[in-house]
Protein backbone atom coordinates (compact mmCIF):
# COMPACT_ATOMS: atom_id res chain seq x y z
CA UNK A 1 8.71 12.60 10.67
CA UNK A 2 6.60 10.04 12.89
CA UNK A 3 5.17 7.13 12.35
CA UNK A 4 1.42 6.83 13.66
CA UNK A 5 -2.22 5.25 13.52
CA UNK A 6 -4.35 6.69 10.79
CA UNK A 7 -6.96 9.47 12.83
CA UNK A 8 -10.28 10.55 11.13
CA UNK A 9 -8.18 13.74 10.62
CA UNK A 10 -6.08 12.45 8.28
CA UNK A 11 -8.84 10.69 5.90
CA UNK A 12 -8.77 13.96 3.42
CA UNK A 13 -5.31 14.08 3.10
CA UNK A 14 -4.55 10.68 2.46
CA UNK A 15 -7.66 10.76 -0.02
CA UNK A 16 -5.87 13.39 -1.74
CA UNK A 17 -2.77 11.17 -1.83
CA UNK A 18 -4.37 8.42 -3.32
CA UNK A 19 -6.73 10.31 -5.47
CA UNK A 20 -3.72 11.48 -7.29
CA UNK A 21 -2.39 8.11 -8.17
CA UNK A 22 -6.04 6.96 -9.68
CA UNK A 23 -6.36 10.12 -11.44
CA UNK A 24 -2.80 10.14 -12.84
CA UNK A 25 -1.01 6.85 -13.14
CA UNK A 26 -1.95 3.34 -13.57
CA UNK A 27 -0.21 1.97 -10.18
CA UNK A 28 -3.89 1.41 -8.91
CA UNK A 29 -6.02 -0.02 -10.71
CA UNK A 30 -9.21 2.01 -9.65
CA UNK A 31 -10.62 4.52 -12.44
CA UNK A 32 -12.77 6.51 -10.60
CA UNK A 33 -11.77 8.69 -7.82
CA UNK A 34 -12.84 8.00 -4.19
CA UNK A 35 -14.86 10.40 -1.75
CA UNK A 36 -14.01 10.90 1.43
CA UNK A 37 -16.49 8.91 3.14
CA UNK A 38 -15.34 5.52 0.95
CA UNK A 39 -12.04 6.02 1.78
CA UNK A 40 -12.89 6.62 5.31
CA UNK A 41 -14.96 3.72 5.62
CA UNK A 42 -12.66 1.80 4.31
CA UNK A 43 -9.63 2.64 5.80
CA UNK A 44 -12.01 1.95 9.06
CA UNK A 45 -12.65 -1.40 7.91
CA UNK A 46 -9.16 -1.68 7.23
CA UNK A 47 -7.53 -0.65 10.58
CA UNK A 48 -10.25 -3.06 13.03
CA UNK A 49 -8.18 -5.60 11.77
CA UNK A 50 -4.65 -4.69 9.88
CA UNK A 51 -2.21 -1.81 11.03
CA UNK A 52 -2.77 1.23 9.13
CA UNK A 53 -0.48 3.90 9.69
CA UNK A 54 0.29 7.81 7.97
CA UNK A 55 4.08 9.16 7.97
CA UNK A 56 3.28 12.74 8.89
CA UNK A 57 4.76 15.88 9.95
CA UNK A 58 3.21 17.91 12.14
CA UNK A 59 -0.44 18.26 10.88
CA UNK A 60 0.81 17.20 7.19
CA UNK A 61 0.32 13.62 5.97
CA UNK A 62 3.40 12.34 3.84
CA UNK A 63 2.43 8.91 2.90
CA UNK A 64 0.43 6.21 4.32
CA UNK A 65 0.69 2.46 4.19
CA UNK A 66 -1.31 -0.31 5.52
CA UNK A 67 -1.50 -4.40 5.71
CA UNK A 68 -5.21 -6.04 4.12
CA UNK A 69 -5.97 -9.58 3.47
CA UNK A 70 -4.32 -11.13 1.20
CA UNK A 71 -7.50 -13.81 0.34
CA UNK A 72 -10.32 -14.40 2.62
CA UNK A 73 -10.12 -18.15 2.93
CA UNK A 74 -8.38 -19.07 6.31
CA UNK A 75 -5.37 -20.83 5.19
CA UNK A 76 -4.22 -17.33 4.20
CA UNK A 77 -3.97 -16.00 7.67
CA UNK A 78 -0.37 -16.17 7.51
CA UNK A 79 -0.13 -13.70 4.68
CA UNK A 80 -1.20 -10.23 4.19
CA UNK A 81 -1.52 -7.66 1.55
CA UNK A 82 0.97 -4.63 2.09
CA UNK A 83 -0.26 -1.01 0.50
CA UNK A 84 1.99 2.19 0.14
CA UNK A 85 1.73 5.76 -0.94
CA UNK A 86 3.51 8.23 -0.75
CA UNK A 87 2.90 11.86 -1.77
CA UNK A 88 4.58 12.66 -4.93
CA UNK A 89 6.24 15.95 -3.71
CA UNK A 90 8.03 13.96 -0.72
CA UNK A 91 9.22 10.81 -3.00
CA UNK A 92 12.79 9.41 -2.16
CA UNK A 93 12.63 10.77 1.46
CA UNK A 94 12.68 6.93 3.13
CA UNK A 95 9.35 7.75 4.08
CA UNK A 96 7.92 4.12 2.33
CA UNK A 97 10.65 2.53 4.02
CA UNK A 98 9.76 3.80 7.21
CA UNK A 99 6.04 3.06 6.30
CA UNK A 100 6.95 -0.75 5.66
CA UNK A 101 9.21 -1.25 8.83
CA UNK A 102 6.45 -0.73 11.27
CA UNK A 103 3.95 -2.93 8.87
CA UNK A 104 6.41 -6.08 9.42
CA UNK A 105 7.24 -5.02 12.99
CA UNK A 106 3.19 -5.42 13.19
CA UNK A 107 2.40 -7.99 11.09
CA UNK A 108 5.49 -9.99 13.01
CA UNK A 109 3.68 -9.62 16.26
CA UNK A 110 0.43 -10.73 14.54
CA UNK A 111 1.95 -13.84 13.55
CA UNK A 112 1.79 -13.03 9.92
CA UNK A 113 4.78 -14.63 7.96
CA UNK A 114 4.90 -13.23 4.35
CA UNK A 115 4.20 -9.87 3.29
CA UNK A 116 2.28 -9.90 -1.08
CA UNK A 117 2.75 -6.74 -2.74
CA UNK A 118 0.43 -6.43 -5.77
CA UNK A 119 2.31 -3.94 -8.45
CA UNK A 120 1.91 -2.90 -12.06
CA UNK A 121 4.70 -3.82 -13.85
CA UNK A 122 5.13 -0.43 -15.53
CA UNK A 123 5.81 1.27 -11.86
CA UNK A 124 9.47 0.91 -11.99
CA UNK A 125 9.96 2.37 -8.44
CA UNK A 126 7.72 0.57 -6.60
CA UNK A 127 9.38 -2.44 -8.11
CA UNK A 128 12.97 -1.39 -6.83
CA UNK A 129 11.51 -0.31 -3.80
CA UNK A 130 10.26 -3.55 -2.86
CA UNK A 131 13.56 -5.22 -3.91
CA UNK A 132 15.44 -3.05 -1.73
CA UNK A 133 13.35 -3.72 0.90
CA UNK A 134 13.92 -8.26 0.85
CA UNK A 135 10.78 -8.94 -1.50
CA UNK A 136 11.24 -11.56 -4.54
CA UNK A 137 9.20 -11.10 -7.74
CA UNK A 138 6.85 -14.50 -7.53
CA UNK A 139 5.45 -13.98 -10.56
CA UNK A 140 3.49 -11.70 -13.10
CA UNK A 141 0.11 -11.71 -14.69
CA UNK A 142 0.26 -10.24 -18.41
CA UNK A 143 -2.17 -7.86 -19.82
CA UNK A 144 -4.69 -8.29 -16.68
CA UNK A 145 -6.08 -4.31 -16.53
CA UNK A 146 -7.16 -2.03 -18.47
CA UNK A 147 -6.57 1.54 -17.36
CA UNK A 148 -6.09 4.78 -19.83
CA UNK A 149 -7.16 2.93 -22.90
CA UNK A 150 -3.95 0.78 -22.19
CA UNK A 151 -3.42 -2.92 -20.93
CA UNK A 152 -1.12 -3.25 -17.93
CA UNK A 153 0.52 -6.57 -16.66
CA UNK A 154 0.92 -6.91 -12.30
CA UNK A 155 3.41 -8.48 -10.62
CA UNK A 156 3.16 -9.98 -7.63
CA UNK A 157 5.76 -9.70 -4.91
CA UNK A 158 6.79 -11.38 -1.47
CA UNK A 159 8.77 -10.92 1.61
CA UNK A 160 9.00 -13.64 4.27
CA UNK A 161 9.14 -12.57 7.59
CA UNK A 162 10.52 -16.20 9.26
């Protein structure tokens, strides 16, 4: 498996990825799937400014993660947003974990200091996951989407990287 930069080539494979999780789960909170020219312009967006990267093998995309903004104002330069997905056949593999080492080796070298993953509280793996991997639970917002005729709570976790 390596570790890359997201290439145009990759934008309908990762859309597939994340199409899934829209269409099938309530671990994003988007509704309505995404075409490939959204998700390519905004992974574009995305990667001028944050590392975006795809776990791939050979010509087939695993997973992908990425670092966003956490909140425009400037104060919050110190802190980004950190994204993972991971295929559902290849779950389990360390392929997040590989994903999220390069994001803080990045976001280290950017200066940025803490690391704010955004997760629904029902997605039980992501939250292990992220506890594996150093972050803290900071807190959790009750009942905040709606998704499947269902109300889902998000909790928010962080990783310093000091």
């Amino acid at each position: 498996m390596r570790i890359r930069k997201i290439g145009k080539a990759d934008i309908a494979q990762c859309l597939a990825i994340y199409n899934y999780y829209i269409e099938n789960t309530c671990y994003t909170f988007e509704e309505e799937p995404l075409g490939a020219a959204q998700f390519a312009e905004r992974a574009e967006r995305i990667a001028r400014v944050y590392p975006y990267y795809v776990a791939a093998e050979g010509d087939k995309v695993l997973g992908y993660g990425y670092l966003d903004s956490f909140n425009e104002r400037s104060a919050y330069r110190i802190t980004a947003d950190v994204s993972l997905y991971v295929d559902k056949e290849f779950f389990c593999r360390g392929i997040g974990g590989e994903l999220l080492a390069a994001l803080e080796r990045d976001a280290r070298r950017a200066g940025i200091g803490n690391l704010v993953a955004v997760i629904t509280s029902e997605n039980e793996n992501s939250l292990r996951f992220h506890e594996k991997h150093g972050f803290s639970c900071a807190g959790e917002l009750k009942n905040v989407g709606l998704k499947f005729g269902q109300r889902h709570s998000v909790k928010y976790y962080l990783k310093s990287l000091r």
